[in-house]
C-alpha atoms as a PDB file:
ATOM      1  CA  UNK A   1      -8.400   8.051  -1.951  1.00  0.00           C
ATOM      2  CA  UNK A   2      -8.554   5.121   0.843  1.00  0.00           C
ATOM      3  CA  UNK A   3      -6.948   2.141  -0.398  1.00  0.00           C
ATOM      4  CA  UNK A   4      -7.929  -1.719   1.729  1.00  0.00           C
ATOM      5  CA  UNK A   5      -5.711  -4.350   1.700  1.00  0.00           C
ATOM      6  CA  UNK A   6      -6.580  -7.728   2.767  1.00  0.00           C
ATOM      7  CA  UNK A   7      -3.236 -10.194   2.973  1.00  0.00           C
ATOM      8  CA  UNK A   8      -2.997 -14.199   3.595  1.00  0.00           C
ATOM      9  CA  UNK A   9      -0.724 -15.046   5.939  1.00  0.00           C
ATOM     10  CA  UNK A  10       0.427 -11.762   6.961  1.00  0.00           C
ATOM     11  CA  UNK A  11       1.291  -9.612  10.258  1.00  0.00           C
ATOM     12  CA  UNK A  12       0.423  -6.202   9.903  1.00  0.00           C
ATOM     13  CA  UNK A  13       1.139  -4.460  12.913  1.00  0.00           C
ATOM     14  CA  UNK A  14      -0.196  -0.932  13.577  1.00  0.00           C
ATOM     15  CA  UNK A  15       2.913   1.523  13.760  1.00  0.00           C
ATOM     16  CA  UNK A  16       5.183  -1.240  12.460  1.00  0.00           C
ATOM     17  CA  UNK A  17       3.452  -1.635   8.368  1.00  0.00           C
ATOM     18  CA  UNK A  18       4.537   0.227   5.731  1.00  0.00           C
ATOM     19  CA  UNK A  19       2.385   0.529   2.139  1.00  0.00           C
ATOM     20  CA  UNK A  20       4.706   1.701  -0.663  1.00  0.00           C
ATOM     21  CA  UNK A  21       2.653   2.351  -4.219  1.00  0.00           C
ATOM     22  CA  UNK A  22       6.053   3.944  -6.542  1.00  0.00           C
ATOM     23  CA  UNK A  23       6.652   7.307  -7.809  1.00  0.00           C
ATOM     24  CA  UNK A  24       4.298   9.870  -7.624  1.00  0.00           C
ATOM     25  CA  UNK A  25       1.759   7.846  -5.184  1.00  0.00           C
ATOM     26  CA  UNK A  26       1.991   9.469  -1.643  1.00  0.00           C
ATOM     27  CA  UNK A  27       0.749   6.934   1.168  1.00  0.00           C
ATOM     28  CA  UNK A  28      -0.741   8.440   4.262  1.00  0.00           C
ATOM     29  CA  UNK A  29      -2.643   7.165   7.473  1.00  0.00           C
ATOM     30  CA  UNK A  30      -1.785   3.329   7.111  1.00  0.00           C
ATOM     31  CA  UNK A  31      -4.393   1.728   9.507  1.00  0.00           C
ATOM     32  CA  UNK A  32      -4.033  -2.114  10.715  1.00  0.00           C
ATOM     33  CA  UNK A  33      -7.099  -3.746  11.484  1.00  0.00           C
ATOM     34  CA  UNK A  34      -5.685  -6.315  12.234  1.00  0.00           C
ATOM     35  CA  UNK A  35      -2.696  -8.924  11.317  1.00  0.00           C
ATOM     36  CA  UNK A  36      -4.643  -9.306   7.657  1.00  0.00           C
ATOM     37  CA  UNK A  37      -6.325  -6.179   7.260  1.00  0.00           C
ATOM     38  CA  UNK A  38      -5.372  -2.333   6.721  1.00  0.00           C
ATOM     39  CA  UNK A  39      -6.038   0.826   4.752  1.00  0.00           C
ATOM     40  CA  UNK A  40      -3.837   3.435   3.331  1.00  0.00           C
ATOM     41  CA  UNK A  41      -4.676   6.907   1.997  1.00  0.00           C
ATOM     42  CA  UNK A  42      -3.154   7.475  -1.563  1.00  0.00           C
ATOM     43  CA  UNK A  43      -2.509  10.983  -2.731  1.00  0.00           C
ATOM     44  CA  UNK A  44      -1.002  10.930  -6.590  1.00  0.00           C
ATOM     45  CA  UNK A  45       0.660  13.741  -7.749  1.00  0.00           C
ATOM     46  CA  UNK A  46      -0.690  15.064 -10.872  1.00  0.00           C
ATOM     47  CA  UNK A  47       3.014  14.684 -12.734  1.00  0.00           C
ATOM     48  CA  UNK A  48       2.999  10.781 -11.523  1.00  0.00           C
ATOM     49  CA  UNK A  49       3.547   8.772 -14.661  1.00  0.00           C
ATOM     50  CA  UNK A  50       0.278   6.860 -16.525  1.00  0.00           C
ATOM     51  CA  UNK A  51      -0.419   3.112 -16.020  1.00  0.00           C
ATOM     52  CA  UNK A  52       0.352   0.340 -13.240  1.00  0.00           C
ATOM     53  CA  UNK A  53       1.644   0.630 -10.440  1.00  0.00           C
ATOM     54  CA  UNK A  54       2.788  -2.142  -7.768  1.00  0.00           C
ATOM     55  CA  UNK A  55       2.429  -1.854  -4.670  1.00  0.00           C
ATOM     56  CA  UNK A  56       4.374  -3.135  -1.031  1.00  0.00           C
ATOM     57  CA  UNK A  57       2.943  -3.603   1.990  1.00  0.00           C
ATOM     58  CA  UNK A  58       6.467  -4.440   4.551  1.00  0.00           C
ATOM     59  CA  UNK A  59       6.400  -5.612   8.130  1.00  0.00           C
ATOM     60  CA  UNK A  60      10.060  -5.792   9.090  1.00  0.00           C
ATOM     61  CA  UNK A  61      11.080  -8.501   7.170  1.00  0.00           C
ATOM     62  CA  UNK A  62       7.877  -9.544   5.606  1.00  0.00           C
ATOM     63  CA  UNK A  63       7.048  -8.024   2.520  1.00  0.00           C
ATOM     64  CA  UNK A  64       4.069  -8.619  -0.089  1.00  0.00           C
ATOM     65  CA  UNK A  65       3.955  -7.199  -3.486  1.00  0.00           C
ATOM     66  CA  UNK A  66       0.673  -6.994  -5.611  1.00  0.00           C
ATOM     67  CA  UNK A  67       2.257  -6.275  -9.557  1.00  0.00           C
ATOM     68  CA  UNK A  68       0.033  -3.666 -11.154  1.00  0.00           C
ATOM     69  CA  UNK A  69      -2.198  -3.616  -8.018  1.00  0.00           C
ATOM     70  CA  UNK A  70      -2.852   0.144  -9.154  1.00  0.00           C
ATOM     71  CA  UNK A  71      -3.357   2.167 -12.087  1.00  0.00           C
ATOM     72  CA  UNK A  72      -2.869   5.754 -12.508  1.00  0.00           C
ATOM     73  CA  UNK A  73      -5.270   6.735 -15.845  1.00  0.00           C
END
């Protein structure tokens, strides 16, 4: 499924961002939009454990974490 992400104060920078969403939650094709705007394709493996899940967008040193920003049902 493709996954937006719209971040205040960020840089996202295409080639540079990295989206981490835990165990079992594959992240694919990270696009930058621009410095406050991407997408990410999430593939969960069927064995990936129930409930929330945070996720991590990183730009070198910058990092922003949404707790529980996805569930796995």
């Amino acid at each position: 499924m493709q996954v937006g992400f719209a971040g205040q104060n960020t840089n996202f920078a295409q080639g540079a961002t990295q989206v981490s969403a835990g165990p079992g939650i594959a992240v694919t094709n990270v696009s930058v939009q621009n410095a406050t705007l991407l997408t990410a394709q999430f593939t969960v493996d069927a064995a990936a454990a129930l409930g929330p899940q945070s996720i991590t967008v990183t730009t070198g040193t910058d990092e922003a974490t949404l707790p529980n920003g996805f569930r796995i049902q």
